[in-house]
PDB file of N, CA and C in Angstrom:
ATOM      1  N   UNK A   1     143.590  -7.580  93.886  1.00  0.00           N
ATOM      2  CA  UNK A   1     144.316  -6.794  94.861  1.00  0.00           C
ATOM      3  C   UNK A   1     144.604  -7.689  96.070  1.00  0.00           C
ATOM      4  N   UNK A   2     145.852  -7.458  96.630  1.00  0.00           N
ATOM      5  CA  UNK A   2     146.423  -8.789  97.600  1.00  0.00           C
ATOM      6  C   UNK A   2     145.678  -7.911  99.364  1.00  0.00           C
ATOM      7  N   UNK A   3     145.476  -8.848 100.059  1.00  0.00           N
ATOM      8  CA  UNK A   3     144.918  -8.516 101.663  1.00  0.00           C
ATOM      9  C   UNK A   3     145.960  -7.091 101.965  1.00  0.00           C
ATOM     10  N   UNK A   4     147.274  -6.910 101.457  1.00  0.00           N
ATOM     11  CA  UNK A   4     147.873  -6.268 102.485  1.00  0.00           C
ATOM     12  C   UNK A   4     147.765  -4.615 101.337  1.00  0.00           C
ATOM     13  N   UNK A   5     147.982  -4.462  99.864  1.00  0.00           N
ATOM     14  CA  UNK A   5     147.392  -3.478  99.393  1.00  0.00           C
ATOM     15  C   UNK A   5     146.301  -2.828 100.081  1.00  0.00           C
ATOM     16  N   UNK A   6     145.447  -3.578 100.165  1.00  0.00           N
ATOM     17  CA  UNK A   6     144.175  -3.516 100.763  1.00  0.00           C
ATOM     18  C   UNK A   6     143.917  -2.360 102.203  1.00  0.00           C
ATOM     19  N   UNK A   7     144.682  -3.380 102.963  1.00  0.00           N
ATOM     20  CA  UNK A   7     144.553  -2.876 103.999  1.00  0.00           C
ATOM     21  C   UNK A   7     145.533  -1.232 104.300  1.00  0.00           C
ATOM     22  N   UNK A   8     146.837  -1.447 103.760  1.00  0.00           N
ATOM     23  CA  UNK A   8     147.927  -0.194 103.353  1.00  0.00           C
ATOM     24  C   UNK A   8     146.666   0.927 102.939  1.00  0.00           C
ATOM     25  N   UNK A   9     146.121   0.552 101.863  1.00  0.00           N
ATOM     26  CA  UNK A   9     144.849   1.699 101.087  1.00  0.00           C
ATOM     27  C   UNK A   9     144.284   1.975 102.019  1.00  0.00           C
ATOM     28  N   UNK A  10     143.660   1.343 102.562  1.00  0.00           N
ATOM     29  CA  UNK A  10     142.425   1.666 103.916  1.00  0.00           C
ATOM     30  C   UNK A  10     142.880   2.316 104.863  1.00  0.00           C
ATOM     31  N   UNK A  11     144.052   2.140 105.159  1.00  0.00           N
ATOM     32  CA  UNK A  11     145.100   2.856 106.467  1.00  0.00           C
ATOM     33  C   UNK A  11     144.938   4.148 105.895  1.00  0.00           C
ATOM     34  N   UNK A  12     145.670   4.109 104.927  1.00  0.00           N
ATOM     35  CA  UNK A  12     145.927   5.758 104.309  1.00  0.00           C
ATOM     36  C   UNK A  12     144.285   6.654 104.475  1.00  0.00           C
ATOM     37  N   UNK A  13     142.740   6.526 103.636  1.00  0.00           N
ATOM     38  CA  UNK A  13     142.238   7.013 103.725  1.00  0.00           C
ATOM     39  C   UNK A  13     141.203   7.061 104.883  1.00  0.00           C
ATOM     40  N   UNK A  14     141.616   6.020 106.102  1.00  0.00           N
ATOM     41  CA  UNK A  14     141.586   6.414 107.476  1.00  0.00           C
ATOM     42  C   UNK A  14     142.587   7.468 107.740  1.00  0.00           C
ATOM     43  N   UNK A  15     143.745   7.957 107.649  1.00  0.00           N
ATOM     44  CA  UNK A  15     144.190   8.853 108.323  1.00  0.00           C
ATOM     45  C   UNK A  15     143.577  10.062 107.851  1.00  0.00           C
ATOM     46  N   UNK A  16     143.595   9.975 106.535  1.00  0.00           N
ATOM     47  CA  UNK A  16     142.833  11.248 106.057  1.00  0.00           C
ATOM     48  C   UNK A  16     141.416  11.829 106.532  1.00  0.00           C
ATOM     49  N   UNK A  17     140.782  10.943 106.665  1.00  0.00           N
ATOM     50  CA  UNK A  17     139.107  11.279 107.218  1.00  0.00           C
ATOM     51  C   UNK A  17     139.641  11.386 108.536  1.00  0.00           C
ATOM     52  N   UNK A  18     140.669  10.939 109.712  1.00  0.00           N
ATOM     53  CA  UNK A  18     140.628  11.363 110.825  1.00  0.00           C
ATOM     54  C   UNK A  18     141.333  13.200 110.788  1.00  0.00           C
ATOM     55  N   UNK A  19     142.317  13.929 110.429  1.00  0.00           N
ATOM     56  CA  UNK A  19     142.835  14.764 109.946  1.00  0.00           C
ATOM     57  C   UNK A  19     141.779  15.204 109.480  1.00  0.00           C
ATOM     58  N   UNK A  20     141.027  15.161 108.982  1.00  0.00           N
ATOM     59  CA  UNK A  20     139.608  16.068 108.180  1.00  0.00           C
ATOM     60  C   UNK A  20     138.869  16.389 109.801  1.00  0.00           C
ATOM     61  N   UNK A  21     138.297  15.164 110.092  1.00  0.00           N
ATOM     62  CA  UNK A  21     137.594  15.271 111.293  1.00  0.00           C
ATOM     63  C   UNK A  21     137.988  16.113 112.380  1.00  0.00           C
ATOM     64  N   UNK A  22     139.317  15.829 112.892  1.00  0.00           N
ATOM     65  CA  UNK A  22     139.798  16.200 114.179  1.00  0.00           C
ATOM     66  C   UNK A  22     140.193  17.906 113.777  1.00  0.00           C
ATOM     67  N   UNK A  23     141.051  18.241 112.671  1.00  0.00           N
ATOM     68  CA  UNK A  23     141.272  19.300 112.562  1.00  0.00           C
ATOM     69  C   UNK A  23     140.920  20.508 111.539  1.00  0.00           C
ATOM     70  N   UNK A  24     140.015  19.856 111.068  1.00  0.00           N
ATOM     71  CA  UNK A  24     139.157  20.862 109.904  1.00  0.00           C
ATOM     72  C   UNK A  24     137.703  20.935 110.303  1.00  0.00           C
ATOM     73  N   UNK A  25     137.644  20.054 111.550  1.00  0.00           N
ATOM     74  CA  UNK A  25     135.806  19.667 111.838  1.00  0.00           C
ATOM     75  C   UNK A  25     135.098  19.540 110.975  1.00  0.00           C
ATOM     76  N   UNK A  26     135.366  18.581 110.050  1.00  0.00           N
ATOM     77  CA  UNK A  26     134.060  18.394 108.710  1.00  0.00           C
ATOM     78  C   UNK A  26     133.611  16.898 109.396  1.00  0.00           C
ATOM     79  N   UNK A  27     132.241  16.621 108.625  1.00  0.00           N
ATOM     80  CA  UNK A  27     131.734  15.600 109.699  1.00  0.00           C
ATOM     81  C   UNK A  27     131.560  14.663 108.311  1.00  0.00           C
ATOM     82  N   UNK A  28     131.218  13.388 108.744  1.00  0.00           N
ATOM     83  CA  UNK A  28     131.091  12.603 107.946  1.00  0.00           C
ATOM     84  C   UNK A  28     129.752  12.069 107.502  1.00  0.00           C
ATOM     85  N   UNK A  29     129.469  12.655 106.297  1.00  0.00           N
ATOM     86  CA  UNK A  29     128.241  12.687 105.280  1.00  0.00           C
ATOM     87  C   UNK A  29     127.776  11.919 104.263  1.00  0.00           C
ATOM     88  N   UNK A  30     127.122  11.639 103.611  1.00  0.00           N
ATOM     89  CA  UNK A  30     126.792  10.764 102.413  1.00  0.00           C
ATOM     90  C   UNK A  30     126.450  12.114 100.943  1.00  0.00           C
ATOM     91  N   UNK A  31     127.311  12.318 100.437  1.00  0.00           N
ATOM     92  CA  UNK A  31     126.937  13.398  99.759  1.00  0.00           C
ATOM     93  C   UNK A  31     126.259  12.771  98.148  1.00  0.00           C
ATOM     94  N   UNK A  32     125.300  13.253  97.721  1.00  0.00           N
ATOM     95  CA  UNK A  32     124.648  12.965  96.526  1.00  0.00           C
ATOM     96  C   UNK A  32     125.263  13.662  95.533  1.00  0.00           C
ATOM     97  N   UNK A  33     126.388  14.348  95.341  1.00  0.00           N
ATOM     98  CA  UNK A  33     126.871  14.973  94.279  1.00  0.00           C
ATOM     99  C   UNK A  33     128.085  15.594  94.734  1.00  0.00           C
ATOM    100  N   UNK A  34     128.720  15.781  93.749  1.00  0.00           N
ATOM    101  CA  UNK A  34     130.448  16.101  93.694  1.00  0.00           C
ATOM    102  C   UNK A  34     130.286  17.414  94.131  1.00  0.00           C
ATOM    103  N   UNK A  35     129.413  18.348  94.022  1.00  0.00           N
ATOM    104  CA  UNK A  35     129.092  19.775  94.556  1.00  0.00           C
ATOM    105  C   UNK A  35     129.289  19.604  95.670  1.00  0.00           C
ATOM    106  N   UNK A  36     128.540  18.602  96.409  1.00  0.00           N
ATOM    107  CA  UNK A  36     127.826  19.001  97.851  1.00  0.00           C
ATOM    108  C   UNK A  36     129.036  18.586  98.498  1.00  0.00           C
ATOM    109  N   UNK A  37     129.959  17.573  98.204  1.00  0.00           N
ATOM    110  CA  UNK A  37     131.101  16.894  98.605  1.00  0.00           C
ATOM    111  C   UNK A  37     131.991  18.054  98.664  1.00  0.00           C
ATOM    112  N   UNK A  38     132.387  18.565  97.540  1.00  0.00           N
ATOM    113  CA  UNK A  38     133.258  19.984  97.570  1.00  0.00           C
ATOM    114  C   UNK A  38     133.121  21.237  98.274  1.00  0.00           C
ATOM    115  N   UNK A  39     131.881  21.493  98.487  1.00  0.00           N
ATOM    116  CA  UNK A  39     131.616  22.876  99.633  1.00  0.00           C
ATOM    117  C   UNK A  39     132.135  22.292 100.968  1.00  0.00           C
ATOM    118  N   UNK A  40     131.668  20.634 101.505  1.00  0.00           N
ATOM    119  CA  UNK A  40     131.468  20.509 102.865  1.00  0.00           C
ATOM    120  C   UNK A  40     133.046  20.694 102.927  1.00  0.00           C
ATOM    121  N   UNK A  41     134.001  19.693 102.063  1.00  0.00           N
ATOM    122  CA  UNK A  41     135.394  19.838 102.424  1.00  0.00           C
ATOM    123  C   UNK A  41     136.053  21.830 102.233  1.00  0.00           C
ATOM    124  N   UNK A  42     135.306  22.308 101.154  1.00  0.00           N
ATOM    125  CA  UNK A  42     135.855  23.645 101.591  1.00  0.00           C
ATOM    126  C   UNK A  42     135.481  24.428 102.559  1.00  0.00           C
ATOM    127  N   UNK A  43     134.331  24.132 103.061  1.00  0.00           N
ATOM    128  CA  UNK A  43     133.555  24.642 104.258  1.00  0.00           C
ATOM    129  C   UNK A  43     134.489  24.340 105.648  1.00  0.00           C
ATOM    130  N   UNK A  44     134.983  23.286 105.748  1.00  0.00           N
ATOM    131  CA  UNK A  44     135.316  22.015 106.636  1.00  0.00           C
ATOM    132  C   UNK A  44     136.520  23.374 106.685  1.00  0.00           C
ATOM    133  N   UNK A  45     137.278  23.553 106.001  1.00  0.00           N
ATOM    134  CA  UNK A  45     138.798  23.726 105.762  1.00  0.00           C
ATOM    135  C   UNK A  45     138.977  25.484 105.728  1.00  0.00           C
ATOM    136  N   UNK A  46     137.897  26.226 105.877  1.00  0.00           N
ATOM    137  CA  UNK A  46     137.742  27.311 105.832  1.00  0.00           C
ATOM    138  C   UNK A  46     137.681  28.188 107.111  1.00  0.00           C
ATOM    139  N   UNK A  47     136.781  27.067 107.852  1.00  0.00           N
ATOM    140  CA  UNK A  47     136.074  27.141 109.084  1.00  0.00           C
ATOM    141  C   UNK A  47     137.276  27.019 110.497  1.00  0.00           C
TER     142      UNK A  47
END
């Protein structure tokens, strides 16, 4: 993968975790399972 893919990718799922953060208030977690990952973002987005 070339430096600028790279960085393009990283841009993108920075905007997304900021947009999660700022306007769904979900916080940023280490989740141990695809469950726990899926409530916080439906929780996040509910709330």
């Amino acid at each position: 993968m070339k430096m600028e893919d790279f960085i393009r990718e990283n841009m993108g799922i920075e905007t997304i975790n900021d947009e999660l953060k700022n306007h769904c208030q979900v916080e940023h977690a280490r989740h141990r399972s695809v469950n726990n990952f899926m409530i916080n973002i439906l929780g996040g987005l509910t709330a």
